[in-house]
Protein backbone atom coordinates (compact mmCIF):
# COMPACT_ATOMS: atom_id res chain seq x y z
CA UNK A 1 -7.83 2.90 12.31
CA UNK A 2 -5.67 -0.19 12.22
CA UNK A 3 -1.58 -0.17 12.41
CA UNK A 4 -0.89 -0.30 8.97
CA UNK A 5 -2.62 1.94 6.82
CA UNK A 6 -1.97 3.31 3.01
CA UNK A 7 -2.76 5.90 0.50
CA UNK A 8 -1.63 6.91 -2.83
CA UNK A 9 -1.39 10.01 -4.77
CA UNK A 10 -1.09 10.60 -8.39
CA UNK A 11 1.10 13.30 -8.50
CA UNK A 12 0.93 13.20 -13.05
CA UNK A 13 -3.07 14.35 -12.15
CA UNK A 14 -2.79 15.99 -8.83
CA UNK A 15 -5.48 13.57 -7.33
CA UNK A 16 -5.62 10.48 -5.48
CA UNK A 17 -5.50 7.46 -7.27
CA UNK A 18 -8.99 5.69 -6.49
CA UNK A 19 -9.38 1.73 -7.15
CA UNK A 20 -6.09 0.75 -6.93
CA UNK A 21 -6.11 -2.87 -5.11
CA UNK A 22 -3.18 -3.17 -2.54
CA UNK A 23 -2.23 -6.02 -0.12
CA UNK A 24 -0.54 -6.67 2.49
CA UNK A 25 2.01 -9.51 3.78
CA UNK A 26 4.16 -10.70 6.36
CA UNK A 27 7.60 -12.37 5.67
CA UNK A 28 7.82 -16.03 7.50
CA UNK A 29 11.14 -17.55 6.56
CA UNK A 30 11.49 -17.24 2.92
CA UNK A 31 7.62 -17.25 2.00
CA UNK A 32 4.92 -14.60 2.16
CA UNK A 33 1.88 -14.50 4.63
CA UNK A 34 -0.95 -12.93 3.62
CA UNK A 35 -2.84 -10.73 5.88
CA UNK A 36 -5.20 -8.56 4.14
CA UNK A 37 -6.13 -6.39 1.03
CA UNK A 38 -8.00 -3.62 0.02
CA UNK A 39 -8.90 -1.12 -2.67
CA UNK A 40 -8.13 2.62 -2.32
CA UNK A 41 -11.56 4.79 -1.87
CA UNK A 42 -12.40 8.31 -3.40
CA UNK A 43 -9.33 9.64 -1.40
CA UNK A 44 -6.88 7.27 -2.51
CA UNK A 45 -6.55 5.91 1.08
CA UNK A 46 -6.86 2.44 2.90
CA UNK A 47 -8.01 2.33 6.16
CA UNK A 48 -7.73 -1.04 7.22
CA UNK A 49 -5.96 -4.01 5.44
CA UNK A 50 -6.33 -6.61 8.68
CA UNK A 51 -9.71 -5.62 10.42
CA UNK A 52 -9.90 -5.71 14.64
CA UNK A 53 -6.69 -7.37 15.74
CA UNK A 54 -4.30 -7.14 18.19
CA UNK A 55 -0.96 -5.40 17.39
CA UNK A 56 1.34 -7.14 14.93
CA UNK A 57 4.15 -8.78 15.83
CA UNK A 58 7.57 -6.98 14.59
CA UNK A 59 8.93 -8.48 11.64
CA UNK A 60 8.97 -7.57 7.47
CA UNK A 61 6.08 -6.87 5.90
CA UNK A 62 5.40 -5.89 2.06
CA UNK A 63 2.91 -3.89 1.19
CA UNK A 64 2.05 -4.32 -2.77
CA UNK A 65 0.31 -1.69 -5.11
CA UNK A 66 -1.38 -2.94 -8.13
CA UNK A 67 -1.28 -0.21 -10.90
CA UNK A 68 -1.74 -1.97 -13.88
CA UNK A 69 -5.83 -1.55 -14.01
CA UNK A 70 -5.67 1.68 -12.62
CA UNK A 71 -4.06 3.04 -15.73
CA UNK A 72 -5.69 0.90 -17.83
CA UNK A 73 -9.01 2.88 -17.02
CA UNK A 74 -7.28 5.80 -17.25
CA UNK A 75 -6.24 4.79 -20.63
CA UNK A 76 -2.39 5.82 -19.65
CA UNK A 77 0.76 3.89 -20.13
CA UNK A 78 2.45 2.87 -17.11
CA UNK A 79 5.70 1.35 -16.46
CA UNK A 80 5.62 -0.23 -13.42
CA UNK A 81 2.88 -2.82 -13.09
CA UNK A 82 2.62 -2.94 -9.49
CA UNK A 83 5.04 -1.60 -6.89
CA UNK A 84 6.25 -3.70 -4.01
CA UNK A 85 7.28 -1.76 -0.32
CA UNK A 86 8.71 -3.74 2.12
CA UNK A 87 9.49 -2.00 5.37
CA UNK A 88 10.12 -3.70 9.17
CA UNK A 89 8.01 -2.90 12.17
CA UNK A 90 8.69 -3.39 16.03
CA UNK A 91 6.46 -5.22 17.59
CA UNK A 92 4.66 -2.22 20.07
CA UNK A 93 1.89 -1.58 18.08
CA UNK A 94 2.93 2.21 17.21
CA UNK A 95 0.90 2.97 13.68
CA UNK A 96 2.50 2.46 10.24
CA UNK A 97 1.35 5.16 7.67
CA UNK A 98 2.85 3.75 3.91
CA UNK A 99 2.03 6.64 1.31
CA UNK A 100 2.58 5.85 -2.46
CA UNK A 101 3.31 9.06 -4.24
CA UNK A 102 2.40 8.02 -8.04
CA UNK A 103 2.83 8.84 -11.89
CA UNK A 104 3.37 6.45 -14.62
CA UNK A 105 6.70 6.12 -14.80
CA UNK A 106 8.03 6.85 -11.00
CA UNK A 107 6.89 6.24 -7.67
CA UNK A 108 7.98 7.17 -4.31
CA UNK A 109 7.34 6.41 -0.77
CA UNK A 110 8.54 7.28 2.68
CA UNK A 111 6.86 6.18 6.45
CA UNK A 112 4.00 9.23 7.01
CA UNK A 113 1.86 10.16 10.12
């Protein structure tokens, strides 16, 4: 497992939501560093967004949820298009756990295990 991993669950269908592209970024000054993306599998989750590596350095990093083809196929009106979560890690190489907690009109998050 690397140190920042995500999952989402729909909580309007009581599943995870599967297929949902997410990536994620590191702040440098005023732009936006990309350092890796991923889809969610069968259980909503993603594993690994930055393959082997050593531990990140602290700093601001955004995580952003794409949502708009994921209710597309489900053929559901959404209003938020994609969902950005920016959050600050130190720089010891503890794991980050970012869970999306989902339905088409709301969203919440909060640092998990």
């Amino acid at each position: 497992m690397t140190q920042i991993t995500s999952h989402i669950l729909d909580t309007s269908r009581g599943a995870p939501a599967e297929a949902v592209l997410i990536t994620l970024m590191q702040q440098n000054d005023d732009d936006w560093l990309m350092l890796g993306t991923g889809a969610t599998n069968a259980d909503g989750r993603v594993a690994d967004f930055t393959g082997e590596r050593d531990s990140l350095p602290a700093g601001i990093y955004k995580l952003t949820f794409y949502l708009s083809d994921y209710y597309k196929a489900l053929e559901q009106k959404c209003f938020y298009p994609h969902v950005d979560v920016v959050f600050e890690i130190d720089g010891d190489g503890q794991h980050y756990h970012v869970p999306l907690l989902l339905n088409p009109f709301g969203y919440s998050t909060y640092r998990g295990s």
